[in-house]
Protein backbone atom coordinates (compact mmCIF):
# COMPACT_ATOMS: atom_id res chain seq x y z
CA UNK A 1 -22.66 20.86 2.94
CA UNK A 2 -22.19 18.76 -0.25
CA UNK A 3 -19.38 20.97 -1.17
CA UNK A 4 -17.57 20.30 2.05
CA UNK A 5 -18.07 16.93 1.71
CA UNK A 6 -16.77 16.47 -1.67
CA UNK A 7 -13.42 17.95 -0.58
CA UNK A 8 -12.70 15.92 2.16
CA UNK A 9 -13.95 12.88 0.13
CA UNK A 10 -11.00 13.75 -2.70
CA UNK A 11 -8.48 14.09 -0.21
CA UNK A 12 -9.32 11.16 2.51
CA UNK A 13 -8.71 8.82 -1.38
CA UNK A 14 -5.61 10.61 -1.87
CA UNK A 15 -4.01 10.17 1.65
CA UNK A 16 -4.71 6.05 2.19
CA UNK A 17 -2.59 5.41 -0.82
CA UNK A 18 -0.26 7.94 -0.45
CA UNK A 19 0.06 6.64 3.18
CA UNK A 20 0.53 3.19 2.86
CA UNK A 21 2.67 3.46 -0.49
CA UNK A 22 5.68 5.15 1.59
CA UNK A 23 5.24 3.61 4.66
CA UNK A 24 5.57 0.24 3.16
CA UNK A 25 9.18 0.93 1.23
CA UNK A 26 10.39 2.43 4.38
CA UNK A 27 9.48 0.07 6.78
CA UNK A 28 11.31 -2.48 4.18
CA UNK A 29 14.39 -0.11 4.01
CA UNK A 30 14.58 0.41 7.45
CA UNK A 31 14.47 -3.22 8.15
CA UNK A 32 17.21 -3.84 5.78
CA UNK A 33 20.17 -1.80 7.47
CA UNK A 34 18.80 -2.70 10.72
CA UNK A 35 18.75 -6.33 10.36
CA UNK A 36 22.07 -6.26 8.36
CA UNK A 37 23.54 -4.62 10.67
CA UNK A 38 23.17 -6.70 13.27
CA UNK A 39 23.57 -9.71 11.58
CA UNK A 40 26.55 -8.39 9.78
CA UNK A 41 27.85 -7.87 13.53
């Protein structure tokens, strides 16, 4: 049991900041085009 919780434990750290790291450049590239676009328009 200590095994299975040491791997989840390693990979639950690894997936918040891989989460939020890409999820924050895209929502600020997304709202680039999109809010050019329409303000271009």
């Amino acid at each position: 049991m200590v095994a299975t919780l040491s791997f989840p434990s390693r990979r639950t750290v690894s997936i918040p900041p891989r989460r939020p790291r890409p999820c924050l450049p895209v929502k600020w590239r997304s709202s680039r085009p999109t809010s050019s676009s329409p303000q271009s328009r």
